[in-house]
Protein backbone atom coordinates (compact mmCIF):
# COMPACT_ATOMS: atom_id res chain seq x y z
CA UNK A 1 0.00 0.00 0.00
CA UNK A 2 3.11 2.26 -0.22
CA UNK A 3 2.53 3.59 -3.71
CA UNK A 4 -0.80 5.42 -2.24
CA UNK A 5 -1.48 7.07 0.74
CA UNK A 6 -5.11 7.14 1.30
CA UNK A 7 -5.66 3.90 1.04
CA UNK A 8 -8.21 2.11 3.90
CA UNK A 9 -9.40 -1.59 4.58
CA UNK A 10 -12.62 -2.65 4.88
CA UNK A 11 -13.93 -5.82 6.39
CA UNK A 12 -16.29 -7.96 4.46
CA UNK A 13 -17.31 -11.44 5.50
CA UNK A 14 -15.68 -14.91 5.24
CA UNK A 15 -12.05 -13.45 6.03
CA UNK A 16 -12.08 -11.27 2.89
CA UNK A 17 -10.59 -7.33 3.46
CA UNK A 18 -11.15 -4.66 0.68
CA UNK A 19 -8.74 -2.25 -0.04
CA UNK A 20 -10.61 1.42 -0.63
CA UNK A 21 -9.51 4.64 -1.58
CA UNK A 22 -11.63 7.98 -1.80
CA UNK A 23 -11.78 7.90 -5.61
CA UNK A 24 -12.68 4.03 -6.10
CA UNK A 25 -14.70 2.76 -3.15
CA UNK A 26 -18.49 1.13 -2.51
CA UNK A 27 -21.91 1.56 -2.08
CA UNK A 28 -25.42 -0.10 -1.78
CA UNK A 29 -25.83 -0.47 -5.22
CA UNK A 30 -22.66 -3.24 -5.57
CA UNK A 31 -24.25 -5.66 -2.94
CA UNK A 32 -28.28 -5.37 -4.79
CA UNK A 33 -26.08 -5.94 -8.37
CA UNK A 34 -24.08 -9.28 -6.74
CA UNK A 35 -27.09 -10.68 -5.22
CA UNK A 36 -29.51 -10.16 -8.35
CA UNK A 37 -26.77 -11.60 -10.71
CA UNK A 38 -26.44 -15.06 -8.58
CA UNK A 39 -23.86 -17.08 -10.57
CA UNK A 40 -23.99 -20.92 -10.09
CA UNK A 41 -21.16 -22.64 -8.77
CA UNK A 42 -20.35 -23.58 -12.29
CA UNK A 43 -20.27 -20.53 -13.44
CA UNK A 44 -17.45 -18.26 -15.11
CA UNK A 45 -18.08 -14.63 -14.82
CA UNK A 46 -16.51 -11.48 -15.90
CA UNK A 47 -17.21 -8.42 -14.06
CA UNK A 48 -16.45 -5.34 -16.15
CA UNK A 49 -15.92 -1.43 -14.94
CA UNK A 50 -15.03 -3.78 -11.26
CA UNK A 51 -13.21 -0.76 -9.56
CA UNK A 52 -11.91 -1.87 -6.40
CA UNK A 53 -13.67 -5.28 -7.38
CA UNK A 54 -16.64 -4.93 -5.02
CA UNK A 55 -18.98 -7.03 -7.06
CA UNK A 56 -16.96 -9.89 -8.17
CA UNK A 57 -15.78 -10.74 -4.37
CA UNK A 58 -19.10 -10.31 -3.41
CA UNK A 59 -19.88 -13.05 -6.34
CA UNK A 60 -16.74 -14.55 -5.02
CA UNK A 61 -17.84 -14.94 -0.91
CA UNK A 62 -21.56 -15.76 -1.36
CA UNK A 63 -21.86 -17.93 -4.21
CA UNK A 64 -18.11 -19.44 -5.28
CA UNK A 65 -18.77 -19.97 -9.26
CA UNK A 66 -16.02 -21.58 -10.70
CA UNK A 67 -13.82 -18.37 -11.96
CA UNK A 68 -14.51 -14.68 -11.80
CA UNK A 69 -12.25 -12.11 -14.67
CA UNK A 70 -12.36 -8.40 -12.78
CA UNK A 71 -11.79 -5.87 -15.76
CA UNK A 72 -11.16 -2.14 -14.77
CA UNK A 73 -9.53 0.36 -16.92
CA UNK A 74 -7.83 2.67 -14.32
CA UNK A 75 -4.80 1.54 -12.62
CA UNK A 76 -5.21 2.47 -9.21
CA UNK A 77 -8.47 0.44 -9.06
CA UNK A 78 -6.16 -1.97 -10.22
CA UNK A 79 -3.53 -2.49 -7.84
CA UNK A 80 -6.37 -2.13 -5.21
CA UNK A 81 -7.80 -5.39 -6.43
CA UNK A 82 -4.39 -6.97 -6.59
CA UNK A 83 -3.88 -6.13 -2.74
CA UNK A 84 -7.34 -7.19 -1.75
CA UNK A 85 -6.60 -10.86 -3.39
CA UNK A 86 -3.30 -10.37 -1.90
CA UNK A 87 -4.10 -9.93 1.79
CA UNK A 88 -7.32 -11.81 1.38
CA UNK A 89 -5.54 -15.07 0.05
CA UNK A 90 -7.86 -15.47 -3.09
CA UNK A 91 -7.02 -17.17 -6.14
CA UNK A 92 -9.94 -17.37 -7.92
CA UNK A 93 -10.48 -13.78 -9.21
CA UNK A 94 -8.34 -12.42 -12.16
CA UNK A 95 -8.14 -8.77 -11.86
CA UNK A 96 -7.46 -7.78 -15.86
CA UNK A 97 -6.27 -4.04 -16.26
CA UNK A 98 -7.79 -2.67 -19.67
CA UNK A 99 -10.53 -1.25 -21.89
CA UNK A 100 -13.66 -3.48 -21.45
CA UNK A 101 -13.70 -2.99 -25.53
CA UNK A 102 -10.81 -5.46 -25.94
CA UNK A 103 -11.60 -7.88 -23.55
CA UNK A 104 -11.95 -11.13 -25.30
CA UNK A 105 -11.84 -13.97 -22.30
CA UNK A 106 -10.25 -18.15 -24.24
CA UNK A 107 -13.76 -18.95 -23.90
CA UNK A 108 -17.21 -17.37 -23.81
CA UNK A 109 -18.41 -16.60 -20.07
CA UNK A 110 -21.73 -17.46 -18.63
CA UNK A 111 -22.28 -14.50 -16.59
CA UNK A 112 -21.29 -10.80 -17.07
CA UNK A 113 -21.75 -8.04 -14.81
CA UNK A 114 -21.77 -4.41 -15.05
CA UNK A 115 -22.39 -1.74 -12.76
CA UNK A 116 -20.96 1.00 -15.19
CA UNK A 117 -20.73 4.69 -14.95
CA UNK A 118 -24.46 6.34 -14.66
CA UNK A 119 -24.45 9.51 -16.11
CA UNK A 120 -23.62 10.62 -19.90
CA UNK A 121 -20.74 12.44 -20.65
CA UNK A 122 -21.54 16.35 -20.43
CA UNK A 123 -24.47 16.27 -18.62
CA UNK A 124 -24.48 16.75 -14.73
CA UNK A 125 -21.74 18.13 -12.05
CA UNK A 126 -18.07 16.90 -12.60
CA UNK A 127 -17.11 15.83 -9.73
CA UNK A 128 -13.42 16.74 -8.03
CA UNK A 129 -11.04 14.06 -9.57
CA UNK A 130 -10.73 12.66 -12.92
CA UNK A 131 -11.10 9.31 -11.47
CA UNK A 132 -14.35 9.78 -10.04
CA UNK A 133 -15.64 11.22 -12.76
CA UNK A 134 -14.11 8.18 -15.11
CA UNK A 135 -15.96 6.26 -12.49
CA UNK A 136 -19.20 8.21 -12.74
CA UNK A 137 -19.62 9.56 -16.27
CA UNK A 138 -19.47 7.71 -19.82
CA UNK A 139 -15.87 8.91 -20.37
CA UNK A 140 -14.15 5.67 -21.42
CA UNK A 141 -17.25 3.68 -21.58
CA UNK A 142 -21.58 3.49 -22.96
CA UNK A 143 -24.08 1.32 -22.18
CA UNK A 144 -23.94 0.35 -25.26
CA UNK A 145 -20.10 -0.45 -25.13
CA UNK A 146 -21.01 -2.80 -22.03
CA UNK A 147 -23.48 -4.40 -24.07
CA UNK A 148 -20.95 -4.93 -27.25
CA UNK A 149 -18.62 -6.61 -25.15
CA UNK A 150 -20.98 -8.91 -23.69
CA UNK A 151 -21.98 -9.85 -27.44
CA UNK A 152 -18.47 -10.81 -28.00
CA UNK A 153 -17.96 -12.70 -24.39
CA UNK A 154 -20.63 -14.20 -23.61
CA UNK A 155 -21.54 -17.59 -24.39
CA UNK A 156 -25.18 -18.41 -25.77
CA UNK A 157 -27.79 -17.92 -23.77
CA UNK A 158 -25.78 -15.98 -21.04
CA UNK A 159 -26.65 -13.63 -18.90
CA UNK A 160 -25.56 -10.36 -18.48
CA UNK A 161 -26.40 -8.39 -15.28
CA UNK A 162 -26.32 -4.15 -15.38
CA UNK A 163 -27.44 -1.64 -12.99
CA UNK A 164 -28.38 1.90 -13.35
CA UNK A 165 -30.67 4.68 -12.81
CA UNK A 166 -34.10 3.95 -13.85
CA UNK A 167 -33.61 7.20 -16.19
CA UNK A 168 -31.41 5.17 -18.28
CA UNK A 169 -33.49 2.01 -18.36
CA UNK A 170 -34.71 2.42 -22.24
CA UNK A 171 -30.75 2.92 -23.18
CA UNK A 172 -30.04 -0.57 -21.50
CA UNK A 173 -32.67 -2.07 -23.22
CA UNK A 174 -32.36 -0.67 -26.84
CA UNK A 175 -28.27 -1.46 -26.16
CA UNK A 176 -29.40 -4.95 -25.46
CA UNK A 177 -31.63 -5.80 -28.15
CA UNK A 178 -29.01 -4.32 -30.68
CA UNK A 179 -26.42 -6.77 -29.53
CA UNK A 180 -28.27 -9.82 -29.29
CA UNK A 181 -28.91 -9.64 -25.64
CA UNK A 182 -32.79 -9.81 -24.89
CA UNK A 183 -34.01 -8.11 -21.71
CA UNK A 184 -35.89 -11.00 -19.17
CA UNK A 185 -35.72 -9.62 -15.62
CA UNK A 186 -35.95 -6.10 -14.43
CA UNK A 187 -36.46 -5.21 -10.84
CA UNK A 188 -36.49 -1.45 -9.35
CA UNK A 189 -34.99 -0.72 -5.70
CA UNK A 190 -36.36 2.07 -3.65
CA UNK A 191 -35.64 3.47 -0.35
CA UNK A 192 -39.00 3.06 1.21
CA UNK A 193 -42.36 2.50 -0.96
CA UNK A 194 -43.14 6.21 -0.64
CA UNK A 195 -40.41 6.78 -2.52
CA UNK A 196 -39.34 6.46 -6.44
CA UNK A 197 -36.99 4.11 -7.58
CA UNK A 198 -32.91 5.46 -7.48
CA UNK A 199 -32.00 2.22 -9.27
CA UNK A 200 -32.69 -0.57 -11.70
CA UNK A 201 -31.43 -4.12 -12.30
CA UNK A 202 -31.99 -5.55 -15.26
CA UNK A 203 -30.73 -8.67 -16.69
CA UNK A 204 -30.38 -9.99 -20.48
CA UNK A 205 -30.23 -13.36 -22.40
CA UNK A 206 -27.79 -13.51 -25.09
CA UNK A 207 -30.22 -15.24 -28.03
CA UNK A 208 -32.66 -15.16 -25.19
CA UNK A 209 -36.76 -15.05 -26.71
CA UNK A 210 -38.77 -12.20 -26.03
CA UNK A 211 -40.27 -12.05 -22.71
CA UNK A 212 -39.54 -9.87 -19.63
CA UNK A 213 -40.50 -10.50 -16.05
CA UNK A 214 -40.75 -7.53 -13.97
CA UNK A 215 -40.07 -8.66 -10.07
CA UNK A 216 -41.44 -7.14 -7.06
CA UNK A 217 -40.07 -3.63 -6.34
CA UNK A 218 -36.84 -4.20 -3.34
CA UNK A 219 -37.28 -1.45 -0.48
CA UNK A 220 -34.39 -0.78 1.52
CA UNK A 221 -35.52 0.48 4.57
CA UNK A 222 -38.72 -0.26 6.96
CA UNK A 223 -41.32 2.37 7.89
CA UNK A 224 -38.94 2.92 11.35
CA UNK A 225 -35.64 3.86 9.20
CA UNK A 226 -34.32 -0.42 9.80
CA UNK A 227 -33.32 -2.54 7.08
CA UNK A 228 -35.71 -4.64 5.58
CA UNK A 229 -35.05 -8.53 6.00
CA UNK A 230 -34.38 -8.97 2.31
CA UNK A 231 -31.70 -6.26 2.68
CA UNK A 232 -30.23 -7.81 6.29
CA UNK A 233 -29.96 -10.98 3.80
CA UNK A 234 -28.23 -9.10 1.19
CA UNK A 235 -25.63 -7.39 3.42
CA UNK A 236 -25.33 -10.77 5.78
CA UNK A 237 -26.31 -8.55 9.07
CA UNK A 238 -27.51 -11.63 10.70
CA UNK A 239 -24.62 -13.59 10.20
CA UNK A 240 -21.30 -11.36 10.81
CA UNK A 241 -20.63 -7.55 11.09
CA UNK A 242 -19.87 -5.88 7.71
């Protein structure tokens, strides 16, 4: 951790520790995007835009598929993945520094995730560092890049698992269809029910026919500000401290 010095560990479950820093870090959004994406134990995943690799150790720790690729484009994101295997002792997670364009894995992958940047490029507040906004804007990467590469990686009938804000759900979908990847499962997340959805899930078939299930609406919290069980599931709260 020498080469950086704001660098911080976080404790997830299972023995695993995640190395942070303020520009690549993780939020509620990474644990809803693991959970809805449930690879099989015989899986092989990639997860692209992985940052500090939140998603695929979360894959990793609650459902072991059989090999997880972790593609990021910026190199401190990098090297934060390589210490978290490091300290963490985990060998089944490649952590793959380039463009999510040329990833091409030996052979196609069941499962791709995604839990890209939100907001087009030009539109909204930059924020203070170029890496955040990398992280946060469509600067090196579309929704319709994301949905190219899963064309090209995925094998068929695989799955490929995005989130976003619901604003950008018809992108995701018109993205999809174009590459071969139908939509089948869409699920919005709100705070509480009084409130409108801040995000979507949605996952696509490549070759998949034309149907789309939409699942009942995930609430975070309970009328008295708690977590809601399905959420104390999703973060483990019954089982360790995060």
């Amino acid at each position: 951790m020498e080469k950086y010095d704001d660098l911080t560990v976080e404790r997830l479950h299972d023995g695993i520790e995640i190395v942070i820093s303020a520009e690549h870090r993780f939020g509620t959004d990474a644990f809803l995007l693991a959970d809805f994406a449930a690879p099989r134990h015989k899986d092989t995943v990639c997860d692209l835009c992985t940052g500090s690799g939140i998603i695929a150790l979360l894959m990793y720790q609650n459902f072991k598929p059989k090999h997880i690729d972790a593609v990021e484009i910026q190199q401190k994101a990098h090297d934060q993945l390589l210490m978290t295997l490091e300290r963490s002792r985990i060998n089944d997670i490649t952590p793959i520094l380039g463009d999510l364009k040329d990833y091409r894995p030996e052979k196609p992958v069941d499962l791709i995730t995604c839990n890209p940047p939100y907001k087009i490029s030009g539109t909204g507040a930059k924020n203070e560092t170029e890496a955040v906004t990398i992280a946060r804007h469509e600067v090196f990467c579309t929704v319709e890049d994301v949905c190219e590469a899963a064309k090209r990686a995925l094998r068929f009938g695989g799955r490929l698992c995005l989130c976003n804000r619901p604003e950008r759900l018809c992108d995701i979908m018109v993205a999809m269809r174009k590459n071969g990847i139908e939509p089948k499962r869409v699920r919005f997340v709100s705070k509480t029910p009084e409130t409108s959805p801040w995000l979507v899930l949605v996952e696509g078939r490549k070759g998949g026919n034309s149907f789309l299930a939409v699942e009942p609406q995930l609430y975070v919290e309970r009328p008295d500000g708690e977590y809601t069980e399905e959420m104390r599931r999703i973060y483990r709260l019954d089982q360790n401290t995060l």
